[in-house]
Protein backbone atom coordinates (compact mmCIF):
# COMPACT_ATOMS: atom_id res chain seq x y z
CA UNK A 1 212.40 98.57 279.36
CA UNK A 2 214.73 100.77 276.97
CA UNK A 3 217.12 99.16 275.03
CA UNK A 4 219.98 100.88 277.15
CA UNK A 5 218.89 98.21 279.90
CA UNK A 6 220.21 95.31 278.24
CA UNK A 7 223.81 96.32 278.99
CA UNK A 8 222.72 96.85 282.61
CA UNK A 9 224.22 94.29 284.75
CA UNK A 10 221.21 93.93 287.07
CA UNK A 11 219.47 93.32 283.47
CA UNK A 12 222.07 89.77 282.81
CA UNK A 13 221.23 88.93 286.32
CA UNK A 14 217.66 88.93 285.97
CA UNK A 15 217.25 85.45 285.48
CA UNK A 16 214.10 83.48 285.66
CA UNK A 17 214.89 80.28 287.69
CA UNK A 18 213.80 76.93 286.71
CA UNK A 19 213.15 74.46 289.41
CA UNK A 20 214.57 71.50 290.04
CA UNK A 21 211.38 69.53 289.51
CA UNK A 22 210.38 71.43 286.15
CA UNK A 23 213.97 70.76 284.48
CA UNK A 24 213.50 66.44 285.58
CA UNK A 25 209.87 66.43 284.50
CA UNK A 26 211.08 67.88 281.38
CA UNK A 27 214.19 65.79 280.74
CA UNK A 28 212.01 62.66 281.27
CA UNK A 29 209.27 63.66 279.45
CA UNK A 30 211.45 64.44 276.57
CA UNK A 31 213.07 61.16 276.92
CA UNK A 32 210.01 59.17 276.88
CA UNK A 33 208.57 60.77 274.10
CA UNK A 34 212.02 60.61 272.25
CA UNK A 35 212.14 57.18 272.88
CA UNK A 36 208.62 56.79 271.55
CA UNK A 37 209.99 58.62 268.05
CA UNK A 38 213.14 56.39 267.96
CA UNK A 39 210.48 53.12 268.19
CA UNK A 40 208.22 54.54 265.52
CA UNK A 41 210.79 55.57 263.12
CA UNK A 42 212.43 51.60 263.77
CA UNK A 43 209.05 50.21 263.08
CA UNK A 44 208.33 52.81 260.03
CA UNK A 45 212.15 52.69 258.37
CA UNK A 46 211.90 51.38 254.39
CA UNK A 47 215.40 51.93 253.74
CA UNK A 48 218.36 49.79 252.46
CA UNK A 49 220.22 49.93 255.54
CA UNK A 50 218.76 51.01 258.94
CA UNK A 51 221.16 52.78 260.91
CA UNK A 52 220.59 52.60 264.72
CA UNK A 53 222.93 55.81 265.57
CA UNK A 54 220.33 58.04 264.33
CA UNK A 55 217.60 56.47 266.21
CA UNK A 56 219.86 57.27 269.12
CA UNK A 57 220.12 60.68 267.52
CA UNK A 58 216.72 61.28 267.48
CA UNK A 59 215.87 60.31 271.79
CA UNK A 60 219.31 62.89 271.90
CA UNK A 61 218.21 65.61 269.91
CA UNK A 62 214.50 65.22 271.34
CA UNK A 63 216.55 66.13 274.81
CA UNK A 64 218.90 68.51 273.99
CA UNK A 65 216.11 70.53 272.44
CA UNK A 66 214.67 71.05 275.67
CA UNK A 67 217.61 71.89 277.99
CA UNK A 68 218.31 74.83 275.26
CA UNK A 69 214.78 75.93 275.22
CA UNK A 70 214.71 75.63 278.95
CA UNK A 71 218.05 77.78 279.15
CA UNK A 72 216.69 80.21 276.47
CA UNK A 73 213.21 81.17 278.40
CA UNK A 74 215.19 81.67 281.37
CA UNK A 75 217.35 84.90 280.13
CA UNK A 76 216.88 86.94 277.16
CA UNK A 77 220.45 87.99 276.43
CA UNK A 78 220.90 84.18 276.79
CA UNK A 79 219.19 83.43 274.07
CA UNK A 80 220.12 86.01 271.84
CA UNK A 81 223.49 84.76 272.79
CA UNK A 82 222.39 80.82 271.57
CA UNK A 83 221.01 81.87 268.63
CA UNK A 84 223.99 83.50 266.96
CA UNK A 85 226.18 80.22 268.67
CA UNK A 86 223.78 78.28 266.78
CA UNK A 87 223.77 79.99 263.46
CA UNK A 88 227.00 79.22 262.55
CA UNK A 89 226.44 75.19 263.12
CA UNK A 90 226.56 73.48 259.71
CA UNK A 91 225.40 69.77 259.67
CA UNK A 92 227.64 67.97 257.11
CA UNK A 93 225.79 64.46 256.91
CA UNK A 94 223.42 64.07 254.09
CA UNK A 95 219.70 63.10 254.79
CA UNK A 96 219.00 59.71 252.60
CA UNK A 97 215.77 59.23 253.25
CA UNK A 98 213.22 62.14 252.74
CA UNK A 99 210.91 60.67 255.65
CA UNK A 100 214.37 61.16 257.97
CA UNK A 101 213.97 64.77 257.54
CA UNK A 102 210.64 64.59 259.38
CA UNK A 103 211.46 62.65 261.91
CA UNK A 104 214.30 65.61 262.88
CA UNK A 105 211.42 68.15 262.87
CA UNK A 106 209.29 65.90 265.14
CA UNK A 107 212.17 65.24 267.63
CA UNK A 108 212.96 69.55 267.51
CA UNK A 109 209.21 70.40 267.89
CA UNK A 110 208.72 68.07 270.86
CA UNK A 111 211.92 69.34 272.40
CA UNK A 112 210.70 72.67 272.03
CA UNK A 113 206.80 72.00 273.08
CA UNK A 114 207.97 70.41 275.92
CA UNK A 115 210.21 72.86 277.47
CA UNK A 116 207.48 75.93 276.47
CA UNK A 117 205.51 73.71 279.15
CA UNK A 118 202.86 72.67 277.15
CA UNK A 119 202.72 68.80 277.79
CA UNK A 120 199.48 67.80 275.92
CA UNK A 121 200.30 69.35 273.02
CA UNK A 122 203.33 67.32 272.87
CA UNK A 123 202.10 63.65 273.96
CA UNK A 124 198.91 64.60 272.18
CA UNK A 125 200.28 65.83 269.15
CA UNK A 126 203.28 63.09 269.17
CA UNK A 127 200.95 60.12 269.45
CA UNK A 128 198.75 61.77 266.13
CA UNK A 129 201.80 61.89 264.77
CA UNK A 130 203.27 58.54 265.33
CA UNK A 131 199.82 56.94 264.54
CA UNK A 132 199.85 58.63 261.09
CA UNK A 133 203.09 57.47 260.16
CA UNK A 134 202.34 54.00 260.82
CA UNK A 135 199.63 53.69 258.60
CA UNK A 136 200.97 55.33 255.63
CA UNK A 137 204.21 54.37 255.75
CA UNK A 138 203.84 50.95 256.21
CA UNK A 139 201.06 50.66 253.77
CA UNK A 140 202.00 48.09 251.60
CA UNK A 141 200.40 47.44 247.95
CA UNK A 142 200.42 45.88 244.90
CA UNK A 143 200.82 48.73 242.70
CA UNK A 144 203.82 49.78 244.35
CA UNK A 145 207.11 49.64 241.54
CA UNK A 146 209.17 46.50 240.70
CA UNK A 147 211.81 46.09 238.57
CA UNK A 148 212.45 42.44 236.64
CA UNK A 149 215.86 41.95 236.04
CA UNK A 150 215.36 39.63 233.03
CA UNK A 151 218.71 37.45 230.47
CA UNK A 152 218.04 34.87 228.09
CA UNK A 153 219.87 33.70 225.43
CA UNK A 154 218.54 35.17 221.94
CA UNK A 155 215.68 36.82 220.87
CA UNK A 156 213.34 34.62 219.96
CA UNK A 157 213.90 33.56 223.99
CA UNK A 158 213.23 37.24 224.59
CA UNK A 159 210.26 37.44 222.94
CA UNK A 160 208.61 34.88 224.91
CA UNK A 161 209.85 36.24 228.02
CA UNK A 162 208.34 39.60 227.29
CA UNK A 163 204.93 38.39 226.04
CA UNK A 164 204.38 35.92 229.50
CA UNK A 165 205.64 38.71 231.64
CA UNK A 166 202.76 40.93 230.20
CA UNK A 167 200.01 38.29 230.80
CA UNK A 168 200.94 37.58 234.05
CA UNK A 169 201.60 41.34 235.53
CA UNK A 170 198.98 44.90 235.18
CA UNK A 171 201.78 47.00 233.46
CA UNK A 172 205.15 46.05 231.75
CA UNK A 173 207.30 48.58 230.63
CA UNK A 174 211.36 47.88 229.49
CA UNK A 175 213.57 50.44 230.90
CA UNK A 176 217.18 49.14 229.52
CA UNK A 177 218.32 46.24 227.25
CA UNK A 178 221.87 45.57 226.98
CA UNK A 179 222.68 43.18 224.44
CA UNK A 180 225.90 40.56 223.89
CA UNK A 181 227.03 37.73 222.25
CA UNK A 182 224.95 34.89 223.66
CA UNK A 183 223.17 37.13 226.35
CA UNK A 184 220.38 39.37 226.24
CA UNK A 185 219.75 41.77 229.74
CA UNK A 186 216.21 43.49 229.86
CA UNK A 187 215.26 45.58 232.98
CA UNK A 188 211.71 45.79 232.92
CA UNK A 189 209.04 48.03 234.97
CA UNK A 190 206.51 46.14 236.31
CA UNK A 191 203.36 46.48 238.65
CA UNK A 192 202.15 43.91 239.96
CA UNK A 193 197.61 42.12 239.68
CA UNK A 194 198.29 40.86 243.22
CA UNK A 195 200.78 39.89 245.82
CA UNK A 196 201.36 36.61 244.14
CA UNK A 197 205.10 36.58 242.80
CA UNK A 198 205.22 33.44 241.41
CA UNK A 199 204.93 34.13 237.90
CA UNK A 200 209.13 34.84 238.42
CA UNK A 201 210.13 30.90 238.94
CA UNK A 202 207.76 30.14 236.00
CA UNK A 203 209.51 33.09 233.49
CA UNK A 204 213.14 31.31 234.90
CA UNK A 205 212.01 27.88 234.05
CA UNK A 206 211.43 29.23 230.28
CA UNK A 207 213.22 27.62 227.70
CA UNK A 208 216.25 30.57 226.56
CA UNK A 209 216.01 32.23 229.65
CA UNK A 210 219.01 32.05 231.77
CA UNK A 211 217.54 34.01 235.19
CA UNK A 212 214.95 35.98 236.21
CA UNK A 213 214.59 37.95 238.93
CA UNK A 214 211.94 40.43 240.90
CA UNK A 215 213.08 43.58 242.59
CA UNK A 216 211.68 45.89 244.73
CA UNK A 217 212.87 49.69 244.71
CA UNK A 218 211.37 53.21 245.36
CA UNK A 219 213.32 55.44 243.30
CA UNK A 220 212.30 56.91 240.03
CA UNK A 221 213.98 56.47 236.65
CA UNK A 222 214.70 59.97 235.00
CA UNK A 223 213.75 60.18 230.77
């Protein structure tokens, strides 16, 4: 076929049909497996604030994915067509969450596995998938980064803080100290010997200090 032929009208109306029974199976196969990305990204989520709208988005986009790709295989000026539509689409809303990013990918690749027809790769694949992510991402440790927000009252109070904070933890680091009249505020970097968090109502109960308190966070302080 020349390239003349694409402007050929009997060329847009050579259009591969798709059944009735493969566009269902598809929809609901795409749908299941969405639905089984939306549960493992709920069960996986170690954000601040888990929003359920993009769960939603992801059993959506998992769907949509497919009726394009199933509109795209049918007709090849069609999809030339849906790519340049789709070139110009900017996404304004910023990704928080690095793992979110993933997630988008795995509901796109399904939708598009899917609607190529090739079912075990995408239940096969999407179950590896899914199992992977919830091992590592809800591995939980020790080691992982806490921060102690730490006041007491003068130094000598500080200095006794600091030096039972670093018997009772593996590492101790301070990251800020902001000092006023009558209050001392240390941020310290800790990581934990074991699960055992008790040490923090013991530093409280110290004579100068006026609270003490354990924090969890996976960020990274720059300097």
């Amino acid at each position: 076929m020349s390239f003349d032929d694409i402007f050929k009208s009997d060329f847009l109306d050579n259009i591969t049909s798709v059944s009735i029974l493969d566009m269902v199976l598809a929809l609901l196969l795409s749908f299941g497996l969405g639905l089984f990305i939306f549960l493992v990204y709920k069960k996986t989520y170690q954000g601040v604030m888990y929003s359920s709208s993009f769960g939603t988005t992801l059993i959506a986009l998992t769907m949509i994915t497919t009726v394009v790709i199933l509109a795209v295989t049918s007709n090849v000026v069609l999809s030339l067509g849906m790519v340049g539509a789709l070139s110009i689409v900017r996404f304004r809303t910023a990704i928080k969450e690095p793992l979110d990013i993933a997630f988008l990918f795995w509901s796109i690749a399904v939708g598009i596995v899917l609607a190529a027809g090739m079912i075990p790769l995408a239940v096969v694949g999407s179950v590896i998938i899914g199992v992977i992510l919830l091992i590592f991402a809800n591995k939980k440790s020790h080691v992982n980064p806490y921060i102690v927000l730490l006041r007491c009252v003068n130094h000598e109070s500080e200095t006794v803080a600091k030096t039972f904070l670093q018997q009772n933890v593996a590492s101790c680091s301070v990251k800020s100290k902001t000092a006023q009249a009558g209050c001392i505020e240390l941020h310290f970097d800790v990581r934990l010997n074991d699960d055992n968090t008790d040490f923090i109502t013991a530093l409280a109960s110290l004579p100068g200090v006026s609270s003490a308190a354990l924090v969890s966070y996976n960020g990274e302080y720059m300097g």
